[in-house]
C-alpha atoms as a PDB file:
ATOM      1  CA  UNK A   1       0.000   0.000   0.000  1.00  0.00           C
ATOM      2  CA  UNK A   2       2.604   2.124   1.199  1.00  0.00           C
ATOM      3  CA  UNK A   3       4.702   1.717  -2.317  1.00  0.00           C
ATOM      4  CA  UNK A   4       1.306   2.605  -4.338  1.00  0.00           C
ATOM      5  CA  UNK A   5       1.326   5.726  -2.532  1.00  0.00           C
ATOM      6  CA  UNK A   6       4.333   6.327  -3.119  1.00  0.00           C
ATOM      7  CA  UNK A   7       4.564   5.746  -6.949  1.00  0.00           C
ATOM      8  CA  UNK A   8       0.928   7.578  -7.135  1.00  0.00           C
ATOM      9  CA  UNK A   9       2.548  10.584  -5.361  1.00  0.00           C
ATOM     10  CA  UNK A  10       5.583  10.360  -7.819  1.00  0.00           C
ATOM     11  CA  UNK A  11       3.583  10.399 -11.211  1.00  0.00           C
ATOM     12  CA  UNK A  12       1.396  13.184  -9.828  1.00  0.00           C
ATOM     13  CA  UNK A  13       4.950  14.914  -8.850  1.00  0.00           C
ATOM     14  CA  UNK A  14       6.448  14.336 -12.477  1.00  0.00           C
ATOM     15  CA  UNK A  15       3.498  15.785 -14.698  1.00  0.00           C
ATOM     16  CA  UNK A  16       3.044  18.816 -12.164  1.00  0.00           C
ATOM     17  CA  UNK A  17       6.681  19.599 -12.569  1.00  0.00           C
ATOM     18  CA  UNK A  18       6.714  20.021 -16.225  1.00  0.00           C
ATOM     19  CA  UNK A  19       4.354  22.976 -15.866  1.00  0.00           C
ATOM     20  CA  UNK A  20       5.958  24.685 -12.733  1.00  0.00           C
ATOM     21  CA  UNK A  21       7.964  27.548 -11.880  1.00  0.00           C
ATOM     22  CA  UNK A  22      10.798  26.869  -9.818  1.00  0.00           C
ATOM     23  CA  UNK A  23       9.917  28.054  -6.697  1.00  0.00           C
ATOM     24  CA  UNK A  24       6.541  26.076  -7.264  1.00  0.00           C
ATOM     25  CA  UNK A  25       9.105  23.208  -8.419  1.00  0.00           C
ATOM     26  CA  UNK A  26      10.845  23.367  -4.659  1.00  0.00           C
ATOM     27  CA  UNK A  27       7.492  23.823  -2.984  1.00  0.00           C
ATOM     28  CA  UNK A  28       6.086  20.318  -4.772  1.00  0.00           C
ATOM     29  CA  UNK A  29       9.364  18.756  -3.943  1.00  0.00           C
ATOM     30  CA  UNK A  30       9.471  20.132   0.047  1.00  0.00           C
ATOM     31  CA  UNK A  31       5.787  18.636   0.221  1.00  0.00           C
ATOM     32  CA  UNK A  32       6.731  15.392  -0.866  1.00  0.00           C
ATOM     33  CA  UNK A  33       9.716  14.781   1.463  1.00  0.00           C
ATOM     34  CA  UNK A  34       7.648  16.447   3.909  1.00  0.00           C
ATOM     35  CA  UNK A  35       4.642  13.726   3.525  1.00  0.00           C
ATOM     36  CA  UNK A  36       7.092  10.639   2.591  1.00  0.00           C
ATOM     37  CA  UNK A  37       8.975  11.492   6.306  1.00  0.00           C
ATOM     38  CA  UNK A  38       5.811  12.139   8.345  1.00  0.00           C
ATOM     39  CA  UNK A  39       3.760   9.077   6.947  1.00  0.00           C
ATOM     40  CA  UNK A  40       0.878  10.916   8.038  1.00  0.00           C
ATOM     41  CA  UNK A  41      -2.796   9.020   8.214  1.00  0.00           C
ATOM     42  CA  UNK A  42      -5.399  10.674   5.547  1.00  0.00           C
ATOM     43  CA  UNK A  43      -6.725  12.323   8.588  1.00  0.00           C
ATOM     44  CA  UNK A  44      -3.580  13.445   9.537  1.00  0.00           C
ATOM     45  CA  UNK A  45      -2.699  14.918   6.883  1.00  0.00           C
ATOM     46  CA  UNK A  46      -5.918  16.577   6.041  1.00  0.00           C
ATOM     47  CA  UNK A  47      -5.738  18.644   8.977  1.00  0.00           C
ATOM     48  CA  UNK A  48      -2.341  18.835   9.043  1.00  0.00           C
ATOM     49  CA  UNK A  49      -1.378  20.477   5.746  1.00  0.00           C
ATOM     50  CA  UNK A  50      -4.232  23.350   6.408  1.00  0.00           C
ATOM     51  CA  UNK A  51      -2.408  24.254   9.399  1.00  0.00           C
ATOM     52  CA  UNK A  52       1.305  23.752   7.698  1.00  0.00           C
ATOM     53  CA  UNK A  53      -0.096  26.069   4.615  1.00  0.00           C
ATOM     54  CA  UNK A  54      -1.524  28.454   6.769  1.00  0.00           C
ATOM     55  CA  UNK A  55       1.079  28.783   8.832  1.00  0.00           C
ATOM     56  CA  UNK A  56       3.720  29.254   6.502  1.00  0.00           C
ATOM     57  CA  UNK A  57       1.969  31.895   4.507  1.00  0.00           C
ATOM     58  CA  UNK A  58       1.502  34.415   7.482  1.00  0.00           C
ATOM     59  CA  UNK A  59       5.059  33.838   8.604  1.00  0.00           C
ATOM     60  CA  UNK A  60       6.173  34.249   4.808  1.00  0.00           C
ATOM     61  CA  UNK A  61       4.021  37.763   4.989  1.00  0.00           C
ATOM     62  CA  UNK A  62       5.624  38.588   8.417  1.00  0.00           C
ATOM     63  CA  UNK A  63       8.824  38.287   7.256  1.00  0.00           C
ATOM     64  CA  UNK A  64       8.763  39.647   3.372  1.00  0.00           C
ATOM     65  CA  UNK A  65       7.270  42.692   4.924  1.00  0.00           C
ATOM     66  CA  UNK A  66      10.189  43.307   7.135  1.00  0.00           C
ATOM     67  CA  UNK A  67      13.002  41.867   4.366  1.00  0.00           C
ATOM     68  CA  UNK A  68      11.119  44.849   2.122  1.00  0.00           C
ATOM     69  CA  UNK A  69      11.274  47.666   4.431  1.00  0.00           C
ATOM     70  CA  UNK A  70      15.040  47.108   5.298  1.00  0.00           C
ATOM     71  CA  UNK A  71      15.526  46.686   1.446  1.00  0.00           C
ATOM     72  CA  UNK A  72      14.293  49.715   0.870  1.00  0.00           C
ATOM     73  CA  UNK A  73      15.880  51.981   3.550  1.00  0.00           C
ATOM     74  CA  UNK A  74      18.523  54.096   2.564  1.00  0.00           C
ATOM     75  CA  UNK A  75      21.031  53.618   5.253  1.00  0.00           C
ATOM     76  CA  UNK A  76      23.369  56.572   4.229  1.00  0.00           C
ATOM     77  CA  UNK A  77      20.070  58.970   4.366  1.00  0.00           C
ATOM     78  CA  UNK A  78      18.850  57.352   7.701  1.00  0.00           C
ATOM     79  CA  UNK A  79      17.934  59.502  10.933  1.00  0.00           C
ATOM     80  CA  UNK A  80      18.851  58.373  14.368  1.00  0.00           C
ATOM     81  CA  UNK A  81      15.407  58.226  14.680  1.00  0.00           C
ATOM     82  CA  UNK A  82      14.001  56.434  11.748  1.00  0.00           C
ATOM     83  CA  UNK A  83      16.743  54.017  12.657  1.00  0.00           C
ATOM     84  CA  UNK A  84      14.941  53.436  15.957  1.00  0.00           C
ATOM     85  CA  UNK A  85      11.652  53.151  14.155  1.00  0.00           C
ATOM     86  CA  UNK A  86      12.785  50.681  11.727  1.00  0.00           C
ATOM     87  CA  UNK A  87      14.687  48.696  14.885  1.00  0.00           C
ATOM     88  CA  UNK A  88      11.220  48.808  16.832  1.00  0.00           C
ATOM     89  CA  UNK A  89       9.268  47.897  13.989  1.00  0.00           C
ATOM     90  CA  UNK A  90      11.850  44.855  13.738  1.00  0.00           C
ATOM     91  CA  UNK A  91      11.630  43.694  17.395  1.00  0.00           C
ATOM     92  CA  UNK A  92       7.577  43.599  16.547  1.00  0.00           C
ATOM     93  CA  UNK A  93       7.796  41.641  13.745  1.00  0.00           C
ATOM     94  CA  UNK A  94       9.738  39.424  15.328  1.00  0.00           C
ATOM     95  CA  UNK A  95       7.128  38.737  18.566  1.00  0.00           C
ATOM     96  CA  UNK A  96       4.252  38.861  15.722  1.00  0.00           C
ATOM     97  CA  UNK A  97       6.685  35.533  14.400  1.00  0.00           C
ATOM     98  CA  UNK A  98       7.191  33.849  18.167  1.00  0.00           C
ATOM     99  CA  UNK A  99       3.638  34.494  18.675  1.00  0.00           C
ATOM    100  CA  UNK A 100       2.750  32.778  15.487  1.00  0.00           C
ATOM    101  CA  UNK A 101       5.197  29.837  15.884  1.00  0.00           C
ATOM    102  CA  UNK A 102       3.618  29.152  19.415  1.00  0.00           C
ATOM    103  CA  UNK A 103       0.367  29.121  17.896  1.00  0.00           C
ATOM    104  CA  UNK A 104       1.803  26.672  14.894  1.00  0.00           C
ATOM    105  CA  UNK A 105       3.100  24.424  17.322  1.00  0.00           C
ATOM    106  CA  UNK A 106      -0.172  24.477  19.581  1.00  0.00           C
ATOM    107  CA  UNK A 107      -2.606  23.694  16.794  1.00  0.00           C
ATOM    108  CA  UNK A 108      -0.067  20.903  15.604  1.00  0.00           C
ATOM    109  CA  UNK A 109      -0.237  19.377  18.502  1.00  0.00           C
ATOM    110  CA  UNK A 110      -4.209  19.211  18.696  1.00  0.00           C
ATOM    111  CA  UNK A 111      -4.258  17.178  15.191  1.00  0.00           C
ATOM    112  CA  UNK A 112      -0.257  15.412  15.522  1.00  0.00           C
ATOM    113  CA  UNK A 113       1.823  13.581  18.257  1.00  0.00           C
ATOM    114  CA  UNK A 114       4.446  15.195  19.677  1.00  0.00           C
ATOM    115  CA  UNK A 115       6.837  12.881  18.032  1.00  0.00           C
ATOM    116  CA  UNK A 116       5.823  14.026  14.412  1.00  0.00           C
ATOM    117  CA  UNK A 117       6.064  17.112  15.459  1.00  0.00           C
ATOM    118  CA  UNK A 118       9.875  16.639  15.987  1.00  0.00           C
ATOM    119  CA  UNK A 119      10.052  14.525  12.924  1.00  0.00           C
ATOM    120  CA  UNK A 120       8.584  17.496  10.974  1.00  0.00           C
ATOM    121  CA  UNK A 121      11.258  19.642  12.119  1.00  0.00           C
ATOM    122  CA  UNK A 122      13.948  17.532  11.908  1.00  0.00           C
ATOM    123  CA  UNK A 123      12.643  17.027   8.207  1.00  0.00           C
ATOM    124  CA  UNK A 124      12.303  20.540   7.072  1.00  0.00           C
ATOM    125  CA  UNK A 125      15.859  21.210   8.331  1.00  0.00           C
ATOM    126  CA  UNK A 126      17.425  18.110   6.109  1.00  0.00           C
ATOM    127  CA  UNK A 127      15.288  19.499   3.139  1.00  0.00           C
ATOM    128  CA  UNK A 128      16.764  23.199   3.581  1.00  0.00           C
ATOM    129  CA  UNK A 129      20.193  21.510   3.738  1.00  0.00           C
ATOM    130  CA  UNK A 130      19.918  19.350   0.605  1.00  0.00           C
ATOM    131  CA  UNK A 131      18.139  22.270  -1.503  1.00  0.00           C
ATOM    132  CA  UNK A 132      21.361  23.913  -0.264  1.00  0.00           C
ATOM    133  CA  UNK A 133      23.761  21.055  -1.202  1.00  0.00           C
ATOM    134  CA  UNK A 134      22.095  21.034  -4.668  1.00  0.00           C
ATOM    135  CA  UNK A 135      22.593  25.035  -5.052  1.00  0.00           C
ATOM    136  CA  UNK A 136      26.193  24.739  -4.411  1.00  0.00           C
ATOM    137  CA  UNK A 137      26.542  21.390  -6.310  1.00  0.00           C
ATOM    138  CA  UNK A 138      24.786  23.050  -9.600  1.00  0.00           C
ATOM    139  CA  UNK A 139      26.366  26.679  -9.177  1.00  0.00           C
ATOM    140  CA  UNK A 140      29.710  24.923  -8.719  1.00  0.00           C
ATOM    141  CA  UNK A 141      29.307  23.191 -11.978  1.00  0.00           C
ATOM    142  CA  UNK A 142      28.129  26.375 -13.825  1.00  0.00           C
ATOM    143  CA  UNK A 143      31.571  27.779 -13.136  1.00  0.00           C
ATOM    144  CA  UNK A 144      33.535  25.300 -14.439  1.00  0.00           C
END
């Protein structure tokens, strides 16, 4: 059952890649190692993956808001105190983040044991690295 899944989830993978972007591409990929890992029950992952998705799109907001205002700060122009502004307005988006991740891991744990939990971190972290180990590895071969 388990391999059926897995070659199901596979094909579906393969013809969705074809007509993806690549951050769409990594996104497919991340929820496939994500799923594989967990071995989540349909149930599971039903309620799971709404919480995951939600989750990662208000901490994605949270954070591109913050990447964009620093991006856009002229730092040569920049008043002592805009510079505390900005700074304050950093230290906010950062408890709006903790506040969110505490809420993540609460309404995880209503629908997941605590040992997937850990597995799902544990996982994300070996994706990052091996999306990393496959930039380096391809940028590294585009230079030679």
């Amino acid at each position: 059952m388990k391999i059926r899944y897995i070659i199901l989830l596979f094909t579906l993978f393969t013809v969705n890649v074809f007509a993806q972007t690549k951050d769409e591409k990594i996104e497919t990929l991340k929820i496939a190692y994500i799923t594989e890992k967990l071995n989540l029950s349909k149930t599971e992952a039903q309620n799971f993956w709404q919480i995951y998705n939600s989750f990662e799109e208000k901490n994605d907001a949270i954070r591109d808001e913050m990447r964009a205002r620093r991006k856009n700060t002229d730092l040569d122009a920049l008043s002592e105190a805009e510079a505390k502004k900005l700074l304050s307005d950093m230290m906010k988006s950062n408890d709006e983040r903790h506040q969110l991740f505490n809420k993540y891991m609460a309404d995880l744990k209503s629908v997941l044991p605590a040992k997937k939990i850990i597995i799902l971190k544990k996982t994300e972290e070996e994706f990052r690295r091996k999306m990393l180990e496959e930039y380096k590895k391809r940028h590294q071969n585009d230079k030679k």
